[in-house]
PDB file of N, CA and C in Angstrom:
ATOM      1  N   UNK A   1     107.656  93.166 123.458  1.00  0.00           N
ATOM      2  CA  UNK A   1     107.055  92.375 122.393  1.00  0.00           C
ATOM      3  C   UNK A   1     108.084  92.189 121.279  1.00  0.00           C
ATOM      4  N   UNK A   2     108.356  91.115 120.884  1.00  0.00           N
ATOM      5  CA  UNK A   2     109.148  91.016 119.700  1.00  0.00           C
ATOM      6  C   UNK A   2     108.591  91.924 118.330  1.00  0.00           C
ATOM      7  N   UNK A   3     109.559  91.853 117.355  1.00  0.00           N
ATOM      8  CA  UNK A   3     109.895  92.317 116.046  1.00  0.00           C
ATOM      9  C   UNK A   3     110.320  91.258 114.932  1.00  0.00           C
ATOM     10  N   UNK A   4     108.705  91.642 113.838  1.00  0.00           N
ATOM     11  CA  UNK A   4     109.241  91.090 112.748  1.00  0.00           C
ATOM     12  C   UNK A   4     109.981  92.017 111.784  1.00  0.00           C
ATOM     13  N   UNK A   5     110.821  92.008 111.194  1.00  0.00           N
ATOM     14  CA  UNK A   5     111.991  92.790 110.120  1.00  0.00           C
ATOM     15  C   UNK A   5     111.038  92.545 108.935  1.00  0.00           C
ATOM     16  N   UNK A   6     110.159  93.785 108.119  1.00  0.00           N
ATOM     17  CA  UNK A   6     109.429  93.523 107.066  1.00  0.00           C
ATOM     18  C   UNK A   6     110.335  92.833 105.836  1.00  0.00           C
ATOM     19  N   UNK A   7     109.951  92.267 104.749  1.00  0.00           N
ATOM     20  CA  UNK A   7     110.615  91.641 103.735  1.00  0.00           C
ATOM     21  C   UNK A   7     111.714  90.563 104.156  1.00  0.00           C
ATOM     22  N   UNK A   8     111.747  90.047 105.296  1.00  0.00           N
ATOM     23  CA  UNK A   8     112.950  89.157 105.677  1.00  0.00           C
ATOM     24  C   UNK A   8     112.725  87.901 105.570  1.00  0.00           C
ATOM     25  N   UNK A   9     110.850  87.279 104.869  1.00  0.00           N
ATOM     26  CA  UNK A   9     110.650  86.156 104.959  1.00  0.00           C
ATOM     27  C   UNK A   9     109.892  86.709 103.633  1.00  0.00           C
ATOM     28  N   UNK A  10     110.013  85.529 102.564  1.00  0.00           N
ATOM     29  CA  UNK A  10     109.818  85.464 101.622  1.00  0.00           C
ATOM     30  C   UNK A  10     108.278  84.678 101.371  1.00  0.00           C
ATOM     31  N   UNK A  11     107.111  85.213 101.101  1.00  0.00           N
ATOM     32  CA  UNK A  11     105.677  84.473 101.056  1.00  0.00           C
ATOM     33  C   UNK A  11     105.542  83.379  99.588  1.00  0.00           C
ATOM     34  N   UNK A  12     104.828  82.574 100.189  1.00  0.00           N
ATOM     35  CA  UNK A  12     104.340  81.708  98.519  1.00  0.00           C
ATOM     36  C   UNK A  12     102.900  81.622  98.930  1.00  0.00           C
ATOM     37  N   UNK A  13     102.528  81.071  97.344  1.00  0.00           N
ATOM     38  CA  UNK A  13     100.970  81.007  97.507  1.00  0.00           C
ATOM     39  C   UNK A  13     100.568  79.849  98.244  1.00  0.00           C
ATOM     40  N   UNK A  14      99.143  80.410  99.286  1.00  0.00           N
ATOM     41  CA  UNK A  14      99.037  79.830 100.033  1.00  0.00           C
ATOM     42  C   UNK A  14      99.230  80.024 101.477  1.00  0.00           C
ATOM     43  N   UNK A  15     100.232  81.228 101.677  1.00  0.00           N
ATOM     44  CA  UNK A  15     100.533  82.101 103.132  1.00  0.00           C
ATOM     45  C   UNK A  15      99.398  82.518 103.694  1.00  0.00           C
ATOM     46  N   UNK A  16      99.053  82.511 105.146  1.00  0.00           N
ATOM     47  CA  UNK A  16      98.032  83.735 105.500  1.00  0.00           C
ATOM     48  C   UNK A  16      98.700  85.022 105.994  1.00  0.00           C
ATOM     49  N   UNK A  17      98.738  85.872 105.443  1.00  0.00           N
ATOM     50  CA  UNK A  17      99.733  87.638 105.566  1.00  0.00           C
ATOM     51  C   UNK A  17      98.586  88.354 105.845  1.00  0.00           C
ATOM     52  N   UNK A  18      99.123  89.643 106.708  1.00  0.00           N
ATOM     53  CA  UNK A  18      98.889  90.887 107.008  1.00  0.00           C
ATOM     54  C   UNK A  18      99.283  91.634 105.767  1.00  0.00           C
ATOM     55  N   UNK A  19      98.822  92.003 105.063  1.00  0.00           N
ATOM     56  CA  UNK A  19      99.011  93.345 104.059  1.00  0.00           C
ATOM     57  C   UNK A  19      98.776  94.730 104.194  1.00  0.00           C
ATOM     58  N   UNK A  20      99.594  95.954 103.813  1.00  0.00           N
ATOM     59  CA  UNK A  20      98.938  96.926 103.455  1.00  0.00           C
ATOM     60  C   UNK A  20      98.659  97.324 102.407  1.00  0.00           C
ATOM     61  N   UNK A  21      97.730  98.093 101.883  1.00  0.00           N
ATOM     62  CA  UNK A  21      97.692  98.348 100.528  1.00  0.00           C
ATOM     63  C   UNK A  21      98.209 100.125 100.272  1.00  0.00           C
ATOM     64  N   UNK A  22      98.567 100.382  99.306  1.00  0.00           N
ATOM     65  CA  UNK A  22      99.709 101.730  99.239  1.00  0.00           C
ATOM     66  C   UNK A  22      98.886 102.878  99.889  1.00  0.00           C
ATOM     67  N   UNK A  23      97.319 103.230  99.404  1.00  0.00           N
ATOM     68  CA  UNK A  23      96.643 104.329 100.051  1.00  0.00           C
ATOM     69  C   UNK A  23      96.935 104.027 101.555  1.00  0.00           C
ATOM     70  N   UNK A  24      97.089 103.223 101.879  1.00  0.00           N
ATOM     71  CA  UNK A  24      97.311 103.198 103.302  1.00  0.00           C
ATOM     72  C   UNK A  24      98.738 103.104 103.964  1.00  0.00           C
ATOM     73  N   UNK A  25      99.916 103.040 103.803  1.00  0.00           N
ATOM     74  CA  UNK A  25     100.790 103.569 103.842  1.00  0.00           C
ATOM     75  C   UNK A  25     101.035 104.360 104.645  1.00  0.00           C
ATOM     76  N   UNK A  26     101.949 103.826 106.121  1.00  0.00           N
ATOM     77  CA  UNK A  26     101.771 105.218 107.078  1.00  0.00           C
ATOM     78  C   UNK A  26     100.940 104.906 108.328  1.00  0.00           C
ATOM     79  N   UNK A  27      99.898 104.273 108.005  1.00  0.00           N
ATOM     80  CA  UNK A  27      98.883 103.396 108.898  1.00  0.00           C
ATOM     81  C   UNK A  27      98.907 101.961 109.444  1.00  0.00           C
ATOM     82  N   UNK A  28      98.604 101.565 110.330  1.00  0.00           N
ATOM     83  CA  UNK A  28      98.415 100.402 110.662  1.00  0.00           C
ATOM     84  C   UNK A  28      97.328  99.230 109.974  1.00  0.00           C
ATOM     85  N   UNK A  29      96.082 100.016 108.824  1.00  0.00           N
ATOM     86  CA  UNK A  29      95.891  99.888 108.417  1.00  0.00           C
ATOM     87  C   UNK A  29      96.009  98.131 107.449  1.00  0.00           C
ATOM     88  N   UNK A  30      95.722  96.991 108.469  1.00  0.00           N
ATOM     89  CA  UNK A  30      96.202  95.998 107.645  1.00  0.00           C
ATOM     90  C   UNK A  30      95.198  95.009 107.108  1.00  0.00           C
ATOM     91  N   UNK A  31      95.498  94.186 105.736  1.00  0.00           N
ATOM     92  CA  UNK A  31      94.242  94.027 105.080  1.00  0.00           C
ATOM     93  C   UNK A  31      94.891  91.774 105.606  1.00  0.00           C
ATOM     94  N   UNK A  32      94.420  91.229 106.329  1.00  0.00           N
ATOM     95  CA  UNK A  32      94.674  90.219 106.556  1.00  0.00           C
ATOM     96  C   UNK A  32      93.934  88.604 105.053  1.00  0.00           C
ATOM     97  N   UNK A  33      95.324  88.120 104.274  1.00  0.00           N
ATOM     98  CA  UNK A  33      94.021  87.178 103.405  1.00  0.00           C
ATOM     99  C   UNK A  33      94.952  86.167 103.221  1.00  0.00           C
ATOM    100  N   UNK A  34      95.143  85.718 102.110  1.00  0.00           N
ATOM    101  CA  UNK A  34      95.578  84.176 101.636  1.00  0.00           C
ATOM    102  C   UNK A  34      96.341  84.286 100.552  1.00  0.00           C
ATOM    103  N   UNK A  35      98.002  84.309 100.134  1.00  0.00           N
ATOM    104  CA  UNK A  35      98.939  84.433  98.844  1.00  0.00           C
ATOM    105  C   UNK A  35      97.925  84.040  97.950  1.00  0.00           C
ATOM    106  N   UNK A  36      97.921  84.476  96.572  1.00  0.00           N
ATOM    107  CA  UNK A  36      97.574  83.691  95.354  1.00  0.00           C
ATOM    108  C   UNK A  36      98.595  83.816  94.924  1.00  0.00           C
ATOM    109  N   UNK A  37      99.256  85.345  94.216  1.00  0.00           N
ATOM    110  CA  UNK A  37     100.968  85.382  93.639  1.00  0.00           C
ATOM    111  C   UNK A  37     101.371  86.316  94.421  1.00  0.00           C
ATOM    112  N   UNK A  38     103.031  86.033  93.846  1.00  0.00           N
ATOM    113  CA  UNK A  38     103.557  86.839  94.541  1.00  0.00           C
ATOM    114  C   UNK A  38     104.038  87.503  93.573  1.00  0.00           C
ATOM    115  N   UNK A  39     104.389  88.535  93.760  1.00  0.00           N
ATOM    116  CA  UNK A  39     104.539  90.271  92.395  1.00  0.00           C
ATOM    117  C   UNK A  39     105.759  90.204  92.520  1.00  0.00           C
ATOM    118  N   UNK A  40     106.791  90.085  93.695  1.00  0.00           N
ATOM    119  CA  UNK A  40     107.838  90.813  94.005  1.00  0.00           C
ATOM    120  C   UNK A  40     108.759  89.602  93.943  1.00  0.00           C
ATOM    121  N   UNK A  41     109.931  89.752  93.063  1.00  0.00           N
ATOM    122  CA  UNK A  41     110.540  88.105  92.748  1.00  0.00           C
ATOM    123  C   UNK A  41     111.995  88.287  93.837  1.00  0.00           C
ATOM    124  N   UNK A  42     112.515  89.506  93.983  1.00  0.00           N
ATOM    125  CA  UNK A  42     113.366  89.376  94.919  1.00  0.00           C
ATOM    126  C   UNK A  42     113.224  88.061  96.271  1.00  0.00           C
ATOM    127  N   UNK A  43     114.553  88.050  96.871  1.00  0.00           N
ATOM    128  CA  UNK A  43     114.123  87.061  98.180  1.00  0.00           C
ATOM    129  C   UNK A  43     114.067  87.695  99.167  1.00  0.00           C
ATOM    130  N   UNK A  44     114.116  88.870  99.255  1.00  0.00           N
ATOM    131  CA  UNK A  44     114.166  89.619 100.568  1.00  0.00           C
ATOM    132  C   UNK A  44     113.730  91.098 100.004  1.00  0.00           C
ATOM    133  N   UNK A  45     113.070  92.042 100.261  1.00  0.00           N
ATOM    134  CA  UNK A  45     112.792  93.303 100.194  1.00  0.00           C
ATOM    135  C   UNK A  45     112.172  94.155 101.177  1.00  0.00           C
ATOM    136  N   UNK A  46     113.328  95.546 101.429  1.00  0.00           N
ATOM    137  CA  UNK A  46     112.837  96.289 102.617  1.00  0.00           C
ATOM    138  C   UNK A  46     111.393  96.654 102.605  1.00  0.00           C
ATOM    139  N   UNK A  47     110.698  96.880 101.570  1.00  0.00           N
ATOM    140  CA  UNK A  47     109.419  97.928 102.430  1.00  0.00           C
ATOM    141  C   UNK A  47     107.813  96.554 102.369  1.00  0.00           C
ATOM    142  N   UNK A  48     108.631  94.953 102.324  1.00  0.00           N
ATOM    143  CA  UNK A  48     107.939  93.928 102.100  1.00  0.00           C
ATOM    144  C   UNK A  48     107.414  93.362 100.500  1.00  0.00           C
ATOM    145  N   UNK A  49     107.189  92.145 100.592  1.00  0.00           N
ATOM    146  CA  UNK A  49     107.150  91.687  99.192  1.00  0.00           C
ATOM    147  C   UNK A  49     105.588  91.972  98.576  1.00  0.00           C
ATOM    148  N   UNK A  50     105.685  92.555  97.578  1.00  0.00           N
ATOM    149  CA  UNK A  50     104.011  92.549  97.041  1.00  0.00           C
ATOM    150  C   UNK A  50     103.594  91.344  96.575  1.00  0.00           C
ATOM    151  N   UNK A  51     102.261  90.917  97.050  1.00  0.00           N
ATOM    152  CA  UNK A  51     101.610  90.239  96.567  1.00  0.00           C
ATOM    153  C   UNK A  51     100.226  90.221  96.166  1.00  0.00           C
ATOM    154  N   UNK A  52      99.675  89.577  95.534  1.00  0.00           N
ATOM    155  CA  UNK A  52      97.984  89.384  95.484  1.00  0.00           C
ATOM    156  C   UNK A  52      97.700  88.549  96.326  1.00  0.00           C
ATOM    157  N   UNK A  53      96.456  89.081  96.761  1.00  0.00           N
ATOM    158  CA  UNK A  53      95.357  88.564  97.926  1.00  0.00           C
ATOM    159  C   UNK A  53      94.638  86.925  96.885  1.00  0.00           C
ATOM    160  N   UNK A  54      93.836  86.461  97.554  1.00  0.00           N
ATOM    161  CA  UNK A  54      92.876  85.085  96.727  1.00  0.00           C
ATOM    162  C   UNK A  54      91.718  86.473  96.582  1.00  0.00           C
ATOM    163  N   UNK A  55      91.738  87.340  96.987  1.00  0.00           N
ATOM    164  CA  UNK A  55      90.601  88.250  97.405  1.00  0.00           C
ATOM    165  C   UNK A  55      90.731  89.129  96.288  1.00  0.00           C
ATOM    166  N   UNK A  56      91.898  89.269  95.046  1.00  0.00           N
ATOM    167  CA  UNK A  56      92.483  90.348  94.355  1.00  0.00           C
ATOM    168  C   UNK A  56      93.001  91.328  94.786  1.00  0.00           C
ATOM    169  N   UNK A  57      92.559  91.766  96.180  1.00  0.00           N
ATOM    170  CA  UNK A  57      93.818  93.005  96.855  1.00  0.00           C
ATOM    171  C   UNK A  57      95.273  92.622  96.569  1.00  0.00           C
ATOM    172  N   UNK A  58      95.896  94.440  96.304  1.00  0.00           N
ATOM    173  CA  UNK A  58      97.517  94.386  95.931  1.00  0.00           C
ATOM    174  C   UNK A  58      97.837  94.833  97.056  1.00  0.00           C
ATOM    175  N   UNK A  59      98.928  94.597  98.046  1.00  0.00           N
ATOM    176  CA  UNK A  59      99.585  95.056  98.697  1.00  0.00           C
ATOM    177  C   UNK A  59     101.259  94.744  99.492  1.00  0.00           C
ATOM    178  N   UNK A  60     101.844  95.227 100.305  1.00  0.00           N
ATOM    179  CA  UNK A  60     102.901  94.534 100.530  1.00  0.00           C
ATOM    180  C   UNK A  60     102.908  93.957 102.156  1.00  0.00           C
ATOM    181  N   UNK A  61     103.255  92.445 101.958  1.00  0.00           N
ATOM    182  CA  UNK A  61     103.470  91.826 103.561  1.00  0.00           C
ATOM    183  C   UNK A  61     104.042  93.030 104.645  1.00  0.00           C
ATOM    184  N   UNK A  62     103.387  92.579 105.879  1.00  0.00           N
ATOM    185  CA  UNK A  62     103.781  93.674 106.610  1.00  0.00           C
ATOM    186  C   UNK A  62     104.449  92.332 107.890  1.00  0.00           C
ATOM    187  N   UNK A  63     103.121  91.335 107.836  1.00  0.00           N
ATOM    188  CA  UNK A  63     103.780  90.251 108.764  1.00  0.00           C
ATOM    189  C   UNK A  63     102.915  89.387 108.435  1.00  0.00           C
ATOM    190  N   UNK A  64     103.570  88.312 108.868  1.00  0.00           N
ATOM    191  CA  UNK A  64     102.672  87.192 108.565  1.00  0.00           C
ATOM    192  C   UNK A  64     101.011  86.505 109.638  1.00  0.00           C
ATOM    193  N   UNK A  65     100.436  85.769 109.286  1.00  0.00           N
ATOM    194  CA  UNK A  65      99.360  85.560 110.045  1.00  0.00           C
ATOM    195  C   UNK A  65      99.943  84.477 111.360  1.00  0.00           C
ATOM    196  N   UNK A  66     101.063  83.468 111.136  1.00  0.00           N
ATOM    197  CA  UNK A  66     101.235  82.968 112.442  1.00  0.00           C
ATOM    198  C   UNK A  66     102.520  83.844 113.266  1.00  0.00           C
ATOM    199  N   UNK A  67     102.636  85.433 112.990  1.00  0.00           N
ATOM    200  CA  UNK A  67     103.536  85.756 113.264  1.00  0.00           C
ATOM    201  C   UNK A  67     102.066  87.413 114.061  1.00  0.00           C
ATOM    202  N   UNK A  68     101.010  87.015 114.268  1.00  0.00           N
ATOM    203  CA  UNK A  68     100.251  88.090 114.649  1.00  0.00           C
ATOM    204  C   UNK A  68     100.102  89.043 115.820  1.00  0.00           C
ATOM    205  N   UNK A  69     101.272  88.396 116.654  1.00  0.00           N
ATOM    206  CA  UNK A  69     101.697  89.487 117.427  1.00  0.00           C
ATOM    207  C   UNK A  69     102.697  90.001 117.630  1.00  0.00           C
ATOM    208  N   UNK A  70     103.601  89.546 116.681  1.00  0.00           N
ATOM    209  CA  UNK A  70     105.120  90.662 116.347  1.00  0.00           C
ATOM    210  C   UNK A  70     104.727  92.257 116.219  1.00  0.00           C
ATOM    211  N   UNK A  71     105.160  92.842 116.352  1.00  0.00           N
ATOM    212  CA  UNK A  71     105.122  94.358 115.241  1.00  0.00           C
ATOM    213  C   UNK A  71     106.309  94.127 113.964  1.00  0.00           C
ATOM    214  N   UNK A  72     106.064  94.452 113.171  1.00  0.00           N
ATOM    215  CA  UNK A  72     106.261  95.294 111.842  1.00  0.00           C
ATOM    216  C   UNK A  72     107.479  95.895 112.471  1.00  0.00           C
ATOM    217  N   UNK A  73     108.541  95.835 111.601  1.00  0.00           N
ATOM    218  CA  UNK A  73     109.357  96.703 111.594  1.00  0.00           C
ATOM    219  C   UNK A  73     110.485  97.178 109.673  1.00  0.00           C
ATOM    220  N   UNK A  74     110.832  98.321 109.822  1.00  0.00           N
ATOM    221  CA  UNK A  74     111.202  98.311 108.338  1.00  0.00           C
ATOM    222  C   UNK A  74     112.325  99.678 108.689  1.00  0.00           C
ATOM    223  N   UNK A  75     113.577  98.750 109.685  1.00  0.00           N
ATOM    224  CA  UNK A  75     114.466  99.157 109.618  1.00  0.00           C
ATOM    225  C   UNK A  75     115.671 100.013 108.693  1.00  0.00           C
ATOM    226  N   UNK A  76     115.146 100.078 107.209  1.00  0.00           N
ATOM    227  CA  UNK A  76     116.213 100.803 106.301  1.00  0.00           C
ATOM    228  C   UNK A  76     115.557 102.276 106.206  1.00  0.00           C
ATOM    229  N   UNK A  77     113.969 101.835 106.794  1.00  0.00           N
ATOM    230  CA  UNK A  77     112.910 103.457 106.722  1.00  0.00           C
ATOM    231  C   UNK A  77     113.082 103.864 108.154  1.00  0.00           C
ATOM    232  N   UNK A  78     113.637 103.762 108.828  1.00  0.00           N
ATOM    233  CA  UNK A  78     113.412 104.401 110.267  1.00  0.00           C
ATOM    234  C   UNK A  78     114.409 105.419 110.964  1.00  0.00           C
ATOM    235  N   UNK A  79     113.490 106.303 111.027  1.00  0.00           N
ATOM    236  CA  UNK A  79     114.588 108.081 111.207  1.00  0.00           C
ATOM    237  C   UNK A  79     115.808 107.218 111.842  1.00  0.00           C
ATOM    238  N   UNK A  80     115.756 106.964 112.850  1.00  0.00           N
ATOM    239  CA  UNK A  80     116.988 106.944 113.310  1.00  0.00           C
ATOM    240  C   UNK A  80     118.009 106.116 113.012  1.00  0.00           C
ATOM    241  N   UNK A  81     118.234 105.483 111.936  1.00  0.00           N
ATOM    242  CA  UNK A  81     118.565 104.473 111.312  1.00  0.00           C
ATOM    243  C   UNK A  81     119.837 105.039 110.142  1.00  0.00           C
ATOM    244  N   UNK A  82     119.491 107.076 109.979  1.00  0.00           N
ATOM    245  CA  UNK A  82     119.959 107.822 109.235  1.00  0.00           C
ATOM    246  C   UNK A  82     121.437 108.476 110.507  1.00  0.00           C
ATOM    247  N   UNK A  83     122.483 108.568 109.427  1.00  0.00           N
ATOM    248  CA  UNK A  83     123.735 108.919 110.266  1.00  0.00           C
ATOM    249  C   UNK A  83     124.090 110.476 110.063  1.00  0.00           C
ATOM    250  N   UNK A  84     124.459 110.997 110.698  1.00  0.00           N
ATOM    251  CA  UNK A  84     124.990 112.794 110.342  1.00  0.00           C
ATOM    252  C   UNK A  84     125.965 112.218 109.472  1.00  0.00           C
ATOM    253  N   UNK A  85     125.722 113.149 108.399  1.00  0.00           N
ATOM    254  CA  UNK A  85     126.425 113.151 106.970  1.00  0.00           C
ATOM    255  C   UNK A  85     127.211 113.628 107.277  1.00  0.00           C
ATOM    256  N   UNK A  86     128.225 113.215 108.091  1.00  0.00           N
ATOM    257  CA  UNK A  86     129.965 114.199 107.770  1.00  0.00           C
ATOM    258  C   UNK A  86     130.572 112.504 108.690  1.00  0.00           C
ATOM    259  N   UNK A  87     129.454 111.523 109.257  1.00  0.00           N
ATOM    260  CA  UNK A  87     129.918 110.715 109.307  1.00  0.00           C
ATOM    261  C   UNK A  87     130.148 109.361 108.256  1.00  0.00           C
ATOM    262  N   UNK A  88     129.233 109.854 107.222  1.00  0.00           N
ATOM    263  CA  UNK A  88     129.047 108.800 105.528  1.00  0.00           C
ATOM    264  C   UNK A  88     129.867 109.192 104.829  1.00  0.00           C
ATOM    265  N   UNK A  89     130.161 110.641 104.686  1.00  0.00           N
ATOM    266  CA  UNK A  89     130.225 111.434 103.218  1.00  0.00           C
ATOM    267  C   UNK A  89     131.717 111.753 104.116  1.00  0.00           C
ATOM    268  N   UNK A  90     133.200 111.542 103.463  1.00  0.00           N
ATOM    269  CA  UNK A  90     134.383 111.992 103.456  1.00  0.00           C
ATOM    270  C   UNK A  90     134.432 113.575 103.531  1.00  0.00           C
ATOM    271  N   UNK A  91     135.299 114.236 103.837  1.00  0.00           N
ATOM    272  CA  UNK A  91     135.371 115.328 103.604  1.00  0.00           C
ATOM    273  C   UNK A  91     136.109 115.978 102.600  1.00  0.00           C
ATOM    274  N   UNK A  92     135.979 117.012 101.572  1.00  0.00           N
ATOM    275  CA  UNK A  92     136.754 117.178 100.217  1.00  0.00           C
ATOM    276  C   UNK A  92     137.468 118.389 100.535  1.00  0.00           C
ATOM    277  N   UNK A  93     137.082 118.690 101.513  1.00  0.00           N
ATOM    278  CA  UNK A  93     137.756 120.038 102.089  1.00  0.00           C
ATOM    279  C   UNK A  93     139.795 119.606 102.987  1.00  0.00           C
ATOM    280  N   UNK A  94     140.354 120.482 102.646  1.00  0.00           N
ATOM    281  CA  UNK A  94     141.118 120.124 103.532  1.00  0.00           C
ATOM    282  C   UNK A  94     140.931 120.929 105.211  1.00  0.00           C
ATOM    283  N   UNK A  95     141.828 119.886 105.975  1.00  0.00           N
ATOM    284  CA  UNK A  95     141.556 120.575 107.688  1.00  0.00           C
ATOM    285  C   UNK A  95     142.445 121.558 107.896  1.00  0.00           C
ATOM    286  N   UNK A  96     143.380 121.595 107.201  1.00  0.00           N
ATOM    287  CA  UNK A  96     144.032 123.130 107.269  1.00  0.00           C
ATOM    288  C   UNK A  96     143.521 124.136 106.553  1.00  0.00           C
ATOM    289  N   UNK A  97     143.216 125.502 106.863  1.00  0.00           N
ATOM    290  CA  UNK A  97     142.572 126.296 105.939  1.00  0.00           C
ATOM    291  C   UNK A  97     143.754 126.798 105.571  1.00  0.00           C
ATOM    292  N   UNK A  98     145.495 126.484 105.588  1.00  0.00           N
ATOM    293  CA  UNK A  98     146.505 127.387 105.065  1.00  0.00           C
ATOM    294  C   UNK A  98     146.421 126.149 103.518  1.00  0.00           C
ATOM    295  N   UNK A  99     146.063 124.938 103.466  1.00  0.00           N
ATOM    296  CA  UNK A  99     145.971 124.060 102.078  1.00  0.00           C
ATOM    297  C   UNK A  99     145.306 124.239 101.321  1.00  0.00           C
ATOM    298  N   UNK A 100     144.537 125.392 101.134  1.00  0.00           N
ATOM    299  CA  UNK A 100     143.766 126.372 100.515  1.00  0.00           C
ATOM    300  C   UNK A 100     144.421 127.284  99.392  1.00  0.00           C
ATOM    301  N   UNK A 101     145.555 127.191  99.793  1.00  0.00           N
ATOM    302  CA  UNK A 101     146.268 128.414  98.377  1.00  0.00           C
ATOM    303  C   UNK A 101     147.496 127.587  97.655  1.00  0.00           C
TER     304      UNK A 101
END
Protein backbone atom coordinates (compact mmCIF):
# COMPACT_ATOMS: atom_id res chain seq x y z
CA UNK A 1 0.00 0.00 0.00
CA UNK A 2 1.46 3.31 -0.63
CA UNK A 3 2.62 6.18 1.82
CA UNK A 4 1.56 9.54 2.45
CA UNK A 5 4.73 11.64 4.14
CA UNK A 6 2.61 13.68 6.93
CA UNK A 7 3.03 17.63 6.43
CA UNK A 8 4.31 17.28 2.74
CA UNK A 9 1.08 18.78 1.29
CA UNK A 10 0.05 21.93 2.44
CA UNK A 11 -4.17 22.18 3.20
CA UNK A 12 -6.42 25.38 2.44
CA UNK A 13 -9.82 26.03 3.39
CA UNK A 14 -12.05 23.93 1.92
CA UNK A 15 -9.83 20.46 1.97
CA UNK A 16 -11.56 17.26 3.11
CA UNK A 17 -8.56 15.88 5.80
CA UNK A 18 -8.17 13.12 8.16
CA UNK A 19 -7.18 14.78 11.48
CA UNK A 20 -5.95 13.85 14.77
CA UNK A 21 -6.60 15.70 17.65
CA UNK A 22 -3.50 15.79 20.39
CA UNK A 23 -5.42 13.51 23.21
CA UNK A 24 -5.20 11.16 20.62
CA UNK A 25 -1.82 11.08 19.56
CA UNK A 26 -0.30 7.66 19.20
CA UNK A 27 -3.65 6.30 17.81
CA UNK A 28 -5.17 5.87 14.68
CA UNK A 29 -7.71 7.69 16.06
CA UNK A 30 -8.83 10.03 13.04
CA UNK A 31 -11.37 12.82 13.15
CA UNK A 32 -12.35 13.13 9.17
CA UNK A 33 -14.06 17.10 8.22
CA UNK A 34 -13.70 20.16 5.98
CA UNK A 35 -10.47 23.10 6.33
CA UNK A 36 -12.02 26.32 7.68
CA UNK A 37 -8.25 27.72 8.75
CA UNK A 38 -5.30 26.72 8.74
CA UNK A 39 -3.15 27.40 12.24
CA UNK A 40 0.12 26.27 10.91
CA UNK A 41 1.66 28.93 8.32
CA UNK A 42 4.76 26.92 7.51
CA UNK A 43 4.63 25.06 3.90
CA UNK A 44 5.60 21.87 4.98
CA UNK A 45 5.65 20.48 8.67
CA UNK A 46 6.78 17.09 10.09
CA UNK A 47 4.18 16.04 12.66
CA UNK A 48 1.36 17.73 9.93
CA UNK A 49 -0.19 21.14 9.59
CA UNK A 50 -2.81 22.21 12.27
CA UNK A 51 -5.89 23.20 11.33
CA UNK A 52 -9.58 23.94 12.26
CA UNK A 53 -12.32 21.66 11.35
CA UNK A 54 -15.89 23.77 9.77
CA UNK A 55 -16.87 21.50 12.86
CA UNK A 56 -14.36 23.68 15.35
CA UNK A 57 -12.15 20.56 16.04
CA UNK A 58 -8.20 21.42 16.41
CA UNK A 59 -6.03 18.99 15.08
CA UNK A 60 -3.12 18.09 12.76
CA UNK A 61 -3.57 16.57 8.98
CA UNK A 62 -2.61 13.12 9.09
CA UNK A 63 -3.84 12.59 5.27
CA UNK A 64 -5.98 13.84 3.16
CA UNK A 65 -9.66 12.65 2.21
CA UNK A 66 -8.84 11.86 -1.62
CA UNK A 67 -5.69 10.34 -0.39
CA UNK A 68 -7.90 7.62 2.02
CA UNK A 69 -6.05 4.78 1.50
CA UNK A 70 -2.43 5.82 1.85
CA UNK A 71 -1.10 5.30 5.43
CA UNK A 72 0.30 8.16 7.34
CA UNK A 73 3.70 8.30 7.63
CA UNK A 74 5.99 10.86 9.80
CA UNK A 75 9.34 9.89 8.89
CA UNK A 76 11.56 12.47 11.16
CA UNK A 77 9.44 10.48 14.27
CA UNK A 78 10.26 6.99 13.34
CA UNK A 79 12.69 4.83 15.63
CA UNK A 80 14.52 3.79 12.97
CA UNK A 81 15.09 6.85 11.27
CA UNK A 82 17.60 7.56 14.54
CA UNK A 83 21.52 6.80 13.78
CA UNK A 84 24.09 5.34 16.59
CA UNK A 85 25.55 8.45 17.90
CA UNK A 86 29.23 7.87 17.28
CA UNK A 87 27.93 7.91 13.70
CA UNK A 88 26.42 11.95 14.04
CA UNK A 89 28.47 13.14 16.88
CA UNK A 90 32.54 13.36 15.89
CA UNK A 91 34.67 12.02 18.30
CA UNK A 92 36.63 14.53 20.89
CA UNK A 93 38.60 11.84 22.14
CA UNK A 94 41.77 11.04 20.49
CA UNK A 95 42.34 7.20 18.90
CA UNK A 96 45.58 6.92 20.42
CA UNK A 97 45.36 6.59 24.13
CA UNK A 98 49.42 7.56 24.15
CA UNK A 99 47.71 11.52 22.85
CA UNK A 100 46.49 11.62 26.19
CA UNK A 101 49.56 13.11 28.03
Amino acid sequence: MEEYIVGSRKPKPGDKVFIIQKKDYGSDDYVEGVVKDVLTSRTDHPRGHKVRLTNGVIGRVQKFSDQKDLIPRQPKYEKNNYHNSEEILPSILPSDPDDLV
